[in-house]
N, C-alpha and C. Protein backbone atom coordinates (compact mmCIF):
# COMPACT_ATOMS: atom_id res chain seq x y z
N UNK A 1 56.54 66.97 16.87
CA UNK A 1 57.83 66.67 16.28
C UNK A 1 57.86 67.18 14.85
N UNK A 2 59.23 67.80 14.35
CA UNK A 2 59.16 68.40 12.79
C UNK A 2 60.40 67.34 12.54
N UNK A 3 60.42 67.33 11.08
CA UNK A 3 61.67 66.85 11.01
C UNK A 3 62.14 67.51 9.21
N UNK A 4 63.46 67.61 9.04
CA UNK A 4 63.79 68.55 8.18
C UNK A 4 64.94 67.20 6.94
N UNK A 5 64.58 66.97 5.63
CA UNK A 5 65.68 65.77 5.41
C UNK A 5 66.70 66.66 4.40
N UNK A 6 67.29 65.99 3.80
CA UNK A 6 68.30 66.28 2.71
C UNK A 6 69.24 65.15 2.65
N UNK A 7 69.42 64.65 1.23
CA UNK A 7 70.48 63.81 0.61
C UNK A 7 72.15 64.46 0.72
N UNK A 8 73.22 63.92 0.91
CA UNK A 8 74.56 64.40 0.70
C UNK A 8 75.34 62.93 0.73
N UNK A 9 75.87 63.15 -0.59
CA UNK A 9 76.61 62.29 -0.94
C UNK A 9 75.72 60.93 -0.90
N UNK A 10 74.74 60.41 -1.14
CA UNK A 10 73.92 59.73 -0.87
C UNK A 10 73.81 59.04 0.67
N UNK A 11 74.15 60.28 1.15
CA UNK A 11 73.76 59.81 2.47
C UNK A 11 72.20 60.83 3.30
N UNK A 12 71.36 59.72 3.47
CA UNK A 12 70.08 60.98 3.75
C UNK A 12 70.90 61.52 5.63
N UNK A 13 70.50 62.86 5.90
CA UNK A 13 70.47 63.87 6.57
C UNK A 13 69.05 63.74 7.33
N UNK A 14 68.83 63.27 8.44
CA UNK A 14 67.55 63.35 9.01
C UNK A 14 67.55 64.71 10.03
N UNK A 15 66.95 65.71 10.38
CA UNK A 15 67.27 66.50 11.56
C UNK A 15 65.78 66.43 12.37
N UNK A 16 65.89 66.06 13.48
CA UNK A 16 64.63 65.83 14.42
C UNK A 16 64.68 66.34 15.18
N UNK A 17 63.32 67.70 15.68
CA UNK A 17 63.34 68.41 16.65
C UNK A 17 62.16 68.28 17.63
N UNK A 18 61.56 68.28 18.31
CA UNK A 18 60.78 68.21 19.53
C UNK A 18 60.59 66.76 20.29
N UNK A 19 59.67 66.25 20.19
CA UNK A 19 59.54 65.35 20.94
C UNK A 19 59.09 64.02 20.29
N UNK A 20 60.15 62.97 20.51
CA UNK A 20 60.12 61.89 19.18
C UNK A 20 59.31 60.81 20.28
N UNK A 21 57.75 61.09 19.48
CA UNK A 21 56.60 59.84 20.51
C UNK A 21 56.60 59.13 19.18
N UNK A 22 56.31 57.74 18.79
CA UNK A 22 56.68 57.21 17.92
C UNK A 22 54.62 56.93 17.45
N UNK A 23 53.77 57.05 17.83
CA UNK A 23 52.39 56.67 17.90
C UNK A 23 52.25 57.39 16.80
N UNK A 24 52.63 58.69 17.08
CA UNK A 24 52.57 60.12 16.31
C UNK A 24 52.89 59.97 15.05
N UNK A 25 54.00 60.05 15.39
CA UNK A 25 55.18 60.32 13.95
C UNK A 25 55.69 59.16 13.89
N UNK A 26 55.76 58.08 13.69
CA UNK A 26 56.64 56.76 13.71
C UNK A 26 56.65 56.20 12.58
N UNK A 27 55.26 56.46 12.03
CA UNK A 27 55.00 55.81 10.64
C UNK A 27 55.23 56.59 9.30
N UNK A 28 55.53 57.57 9.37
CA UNK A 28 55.71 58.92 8.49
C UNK A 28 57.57 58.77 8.62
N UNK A 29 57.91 58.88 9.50
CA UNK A 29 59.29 58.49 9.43
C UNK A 29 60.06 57.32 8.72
N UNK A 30 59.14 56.15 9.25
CA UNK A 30 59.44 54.65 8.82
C UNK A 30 59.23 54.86 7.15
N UNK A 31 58.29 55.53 6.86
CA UNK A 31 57.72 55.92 5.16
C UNK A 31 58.75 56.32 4.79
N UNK A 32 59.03 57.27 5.44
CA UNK A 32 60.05 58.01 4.59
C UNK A 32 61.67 57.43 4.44
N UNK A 33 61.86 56.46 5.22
CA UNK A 33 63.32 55.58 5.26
C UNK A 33 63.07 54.64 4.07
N UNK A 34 61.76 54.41 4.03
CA UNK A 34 61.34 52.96 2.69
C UNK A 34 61.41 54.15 1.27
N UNK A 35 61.15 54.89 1.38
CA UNK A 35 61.20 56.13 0.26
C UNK A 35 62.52 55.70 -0.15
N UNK A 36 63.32 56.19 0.90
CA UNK A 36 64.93 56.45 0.37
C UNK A 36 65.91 55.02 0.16
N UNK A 37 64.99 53.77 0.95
CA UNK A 37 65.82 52.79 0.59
C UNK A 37 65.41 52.40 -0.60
N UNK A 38 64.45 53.06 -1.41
CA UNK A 38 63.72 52.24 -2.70
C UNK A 38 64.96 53.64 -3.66
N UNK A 39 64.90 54.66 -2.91
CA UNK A 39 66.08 55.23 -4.24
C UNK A 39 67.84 54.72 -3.97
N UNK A 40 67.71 54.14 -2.94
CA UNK A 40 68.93 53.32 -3.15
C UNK A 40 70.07 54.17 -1.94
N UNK A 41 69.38 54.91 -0.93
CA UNK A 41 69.98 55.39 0.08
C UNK A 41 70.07 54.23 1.34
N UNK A 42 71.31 54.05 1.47
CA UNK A 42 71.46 52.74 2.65
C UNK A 42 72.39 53.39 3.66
N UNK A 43 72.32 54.35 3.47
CA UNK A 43 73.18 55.30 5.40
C UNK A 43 72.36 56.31 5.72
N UNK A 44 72.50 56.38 6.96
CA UNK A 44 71.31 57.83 7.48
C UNK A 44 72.32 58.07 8.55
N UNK A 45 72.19 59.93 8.95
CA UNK A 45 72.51 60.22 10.03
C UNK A 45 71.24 60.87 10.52
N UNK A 46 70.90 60.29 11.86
CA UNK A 46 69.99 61.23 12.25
C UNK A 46 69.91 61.92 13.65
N UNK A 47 70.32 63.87 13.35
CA UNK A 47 70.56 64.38 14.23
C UNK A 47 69.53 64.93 15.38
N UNK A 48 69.24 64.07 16.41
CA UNK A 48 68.28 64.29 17.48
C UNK A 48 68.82 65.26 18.57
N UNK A 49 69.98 66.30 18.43
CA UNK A 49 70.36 67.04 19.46
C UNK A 49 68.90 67.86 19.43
N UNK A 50 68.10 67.86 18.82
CA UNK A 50 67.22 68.94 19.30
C UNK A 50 65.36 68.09 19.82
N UNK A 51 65.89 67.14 20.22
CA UNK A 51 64.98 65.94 20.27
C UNK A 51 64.85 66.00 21.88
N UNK A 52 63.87 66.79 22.54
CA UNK A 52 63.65 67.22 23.94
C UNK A 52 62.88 66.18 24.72
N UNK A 53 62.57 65.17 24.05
CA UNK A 53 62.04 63.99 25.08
C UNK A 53 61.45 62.80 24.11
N UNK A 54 62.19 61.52 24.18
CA UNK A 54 61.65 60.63 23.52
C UNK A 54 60.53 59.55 24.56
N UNK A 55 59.99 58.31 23.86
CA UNK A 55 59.30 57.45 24.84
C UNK A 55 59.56 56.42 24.07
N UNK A 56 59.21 55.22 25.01
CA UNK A 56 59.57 54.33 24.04
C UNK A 56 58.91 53.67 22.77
N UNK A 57 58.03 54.45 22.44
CA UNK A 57 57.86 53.82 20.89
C UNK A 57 58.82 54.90 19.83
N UNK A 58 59.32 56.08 20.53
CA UNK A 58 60.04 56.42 19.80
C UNK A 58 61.61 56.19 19.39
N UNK A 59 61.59 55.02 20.90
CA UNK A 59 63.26 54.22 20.77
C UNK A 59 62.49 52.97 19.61
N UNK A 60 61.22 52.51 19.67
CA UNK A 60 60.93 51.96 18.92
C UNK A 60 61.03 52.05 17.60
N UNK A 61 60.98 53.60 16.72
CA UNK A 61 61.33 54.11 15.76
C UNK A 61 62.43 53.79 14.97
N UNK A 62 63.47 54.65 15.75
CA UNK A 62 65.15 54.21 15.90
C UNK A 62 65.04 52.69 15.19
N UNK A 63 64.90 52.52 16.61
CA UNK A 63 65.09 50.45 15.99
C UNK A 63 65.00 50.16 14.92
N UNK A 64 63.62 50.68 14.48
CA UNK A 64 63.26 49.95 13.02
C UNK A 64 63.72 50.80 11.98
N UNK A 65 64.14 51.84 12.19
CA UNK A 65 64.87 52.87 10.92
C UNK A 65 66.40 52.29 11.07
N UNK A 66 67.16 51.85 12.08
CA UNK A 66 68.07 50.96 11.92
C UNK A 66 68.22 49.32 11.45
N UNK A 67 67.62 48.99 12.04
CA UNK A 67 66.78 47.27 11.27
C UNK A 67 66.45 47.51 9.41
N UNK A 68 65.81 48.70 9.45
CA UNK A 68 65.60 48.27 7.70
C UNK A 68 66.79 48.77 6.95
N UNK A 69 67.71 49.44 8.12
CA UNK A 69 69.11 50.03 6.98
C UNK A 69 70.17 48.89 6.71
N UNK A 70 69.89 48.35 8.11
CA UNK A 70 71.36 47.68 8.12
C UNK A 70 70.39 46.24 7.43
N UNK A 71 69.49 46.21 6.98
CA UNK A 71 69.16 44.25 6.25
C UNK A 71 69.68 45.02 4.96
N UNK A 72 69.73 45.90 4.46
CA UNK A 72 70.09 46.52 3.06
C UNK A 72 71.52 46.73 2.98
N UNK A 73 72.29 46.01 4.43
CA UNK A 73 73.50 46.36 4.29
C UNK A 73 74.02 47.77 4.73
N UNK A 74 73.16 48.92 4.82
CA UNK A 74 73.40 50.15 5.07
C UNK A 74 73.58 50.22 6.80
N UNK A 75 73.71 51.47 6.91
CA UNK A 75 74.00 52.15 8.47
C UNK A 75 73.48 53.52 8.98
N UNK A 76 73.24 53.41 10.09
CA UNK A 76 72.55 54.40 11.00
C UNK A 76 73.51 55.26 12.08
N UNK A 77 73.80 56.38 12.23
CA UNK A 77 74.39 56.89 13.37
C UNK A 77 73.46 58.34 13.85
N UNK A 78 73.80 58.00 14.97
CA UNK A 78 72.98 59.16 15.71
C UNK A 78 74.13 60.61 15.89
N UNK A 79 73.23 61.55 15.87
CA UNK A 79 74.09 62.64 16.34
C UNK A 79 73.71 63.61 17.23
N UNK A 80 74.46 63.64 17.97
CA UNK A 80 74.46 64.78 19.26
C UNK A 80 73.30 65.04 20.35
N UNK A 81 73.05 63.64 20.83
CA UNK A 81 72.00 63.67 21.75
C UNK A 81 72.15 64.70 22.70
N UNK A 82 71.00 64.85 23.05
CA UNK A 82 70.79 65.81 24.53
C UNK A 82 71.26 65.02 25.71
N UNK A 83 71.39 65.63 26.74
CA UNK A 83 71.72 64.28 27.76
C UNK A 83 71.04 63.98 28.45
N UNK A 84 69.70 64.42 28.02
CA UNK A 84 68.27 63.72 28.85
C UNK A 84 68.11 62.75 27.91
N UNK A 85 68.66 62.60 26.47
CA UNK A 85 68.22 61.53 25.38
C UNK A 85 69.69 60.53 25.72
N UNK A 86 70.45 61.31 25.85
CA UNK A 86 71.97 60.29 26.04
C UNK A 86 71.73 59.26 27.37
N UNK A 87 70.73 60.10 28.48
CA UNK A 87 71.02 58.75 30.01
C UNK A 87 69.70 57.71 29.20
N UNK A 88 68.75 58.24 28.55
CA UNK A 88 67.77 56.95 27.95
C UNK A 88 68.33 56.11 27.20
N UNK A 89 69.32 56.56 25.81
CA UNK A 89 70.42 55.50 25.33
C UNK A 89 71.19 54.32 25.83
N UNK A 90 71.23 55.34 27.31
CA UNK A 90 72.62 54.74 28.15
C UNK A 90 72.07 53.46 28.89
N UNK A 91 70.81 53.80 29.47
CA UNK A 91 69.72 53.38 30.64
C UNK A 91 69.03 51.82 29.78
N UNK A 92 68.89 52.27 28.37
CA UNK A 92 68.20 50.99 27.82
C UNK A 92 69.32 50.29 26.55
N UNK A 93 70.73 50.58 27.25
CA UNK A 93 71.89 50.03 26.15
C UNK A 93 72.32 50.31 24.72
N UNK A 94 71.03 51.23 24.23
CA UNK A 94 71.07 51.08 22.86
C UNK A 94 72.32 52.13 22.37
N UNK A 95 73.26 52.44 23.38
CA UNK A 95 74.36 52.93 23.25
C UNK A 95 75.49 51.68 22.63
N UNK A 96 75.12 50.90 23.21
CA UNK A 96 76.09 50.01 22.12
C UNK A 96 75.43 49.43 21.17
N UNK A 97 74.23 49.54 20.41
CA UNK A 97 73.45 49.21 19.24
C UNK A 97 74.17 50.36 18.13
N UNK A 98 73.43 51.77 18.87
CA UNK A 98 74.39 52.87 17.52
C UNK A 98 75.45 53.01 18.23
N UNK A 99 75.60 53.70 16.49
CA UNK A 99 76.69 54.99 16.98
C UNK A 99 76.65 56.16 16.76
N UNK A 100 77.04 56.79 18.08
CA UNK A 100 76.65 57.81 18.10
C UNK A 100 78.02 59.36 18.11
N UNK A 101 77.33 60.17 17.26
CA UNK A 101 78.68 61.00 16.70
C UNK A 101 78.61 62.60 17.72
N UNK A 102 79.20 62.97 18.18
CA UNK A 102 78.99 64.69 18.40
C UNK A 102 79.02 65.82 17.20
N UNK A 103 79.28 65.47 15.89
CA UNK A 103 79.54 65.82 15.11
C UNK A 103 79.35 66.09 13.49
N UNK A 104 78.47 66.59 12.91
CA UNK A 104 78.25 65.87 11.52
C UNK A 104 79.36 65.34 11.12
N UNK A 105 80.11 66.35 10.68
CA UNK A 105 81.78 66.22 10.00
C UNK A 105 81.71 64.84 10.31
N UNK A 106 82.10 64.11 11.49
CA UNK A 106 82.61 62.56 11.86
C UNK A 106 81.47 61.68 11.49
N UNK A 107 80.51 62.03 11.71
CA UNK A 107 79.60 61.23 11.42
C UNK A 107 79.58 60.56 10.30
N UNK A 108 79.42 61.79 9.08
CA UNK A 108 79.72 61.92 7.42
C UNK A 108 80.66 61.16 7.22
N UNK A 109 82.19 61.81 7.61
CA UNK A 109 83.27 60.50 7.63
C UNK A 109 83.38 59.15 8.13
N UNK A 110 82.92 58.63 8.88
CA UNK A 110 82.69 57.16 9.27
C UNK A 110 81.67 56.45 8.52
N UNK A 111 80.80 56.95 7.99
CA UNK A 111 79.84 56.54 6.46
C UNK A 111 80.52 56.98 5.53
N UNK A 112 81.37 57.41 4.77
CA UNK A 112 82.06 57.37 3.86
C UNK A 112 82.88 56.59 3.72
N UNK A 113 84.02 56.56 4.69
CA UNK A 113 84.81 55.37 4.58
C UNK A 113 84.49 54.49 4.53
């Protein structure tokens, strides 16, 4: 798994590409959300369209990169799952936990407003 960040508008930009196993990479991620909630970033979008197979410690991930946004008051939206990642969303509900955007543009706008 790589993952690529950037700030906009103080909103961090996560982009995640290969395969989100959470054993791996879970804790380097989680680091890096405590990074940005200590500079005072409380929204994330993070775009997993290029995220070719998760497991569940990597829905485990999610969870807790959403759990530490939203106790800070902040918010999490996903963007543009694959639809091998969209029937696992669908399959373990966490489709109605996020939200999930097709879009940066909308994404950006529904954390702004």
């Amino acid at each position: 798994m790589d993952f690529k960040q950037e700030v906009i508008d103080n909103i961090l930009n996560l982009e995640i590409s290969g395969d989100l196993i959470g054993e791996n990479n879970g804790p380097g991620l989680v680091e890096l959300i405590n990074d940005n909630i200590n500079k005072g970033i409380k929204k994330c979008i993070i775009d997993i369209s290029n995220v070719r197979y998760m497991n569940s410690s990597g829905i485990g991930v999610l969870i807790t990169i959403l759990t530490k946004l939203r106790n800070k008051e902040g918010e999490v939206v996903l963007l543009n799952p694959s639809e091998q990642v969209k029937k696992l969303l669908l399959i373990t509900k966490l489709n109605n936990i996020f939200t999930i955007y097709d879009s940066k543009e909308e994404a950006l706008k529904s954390l702004i407003d």
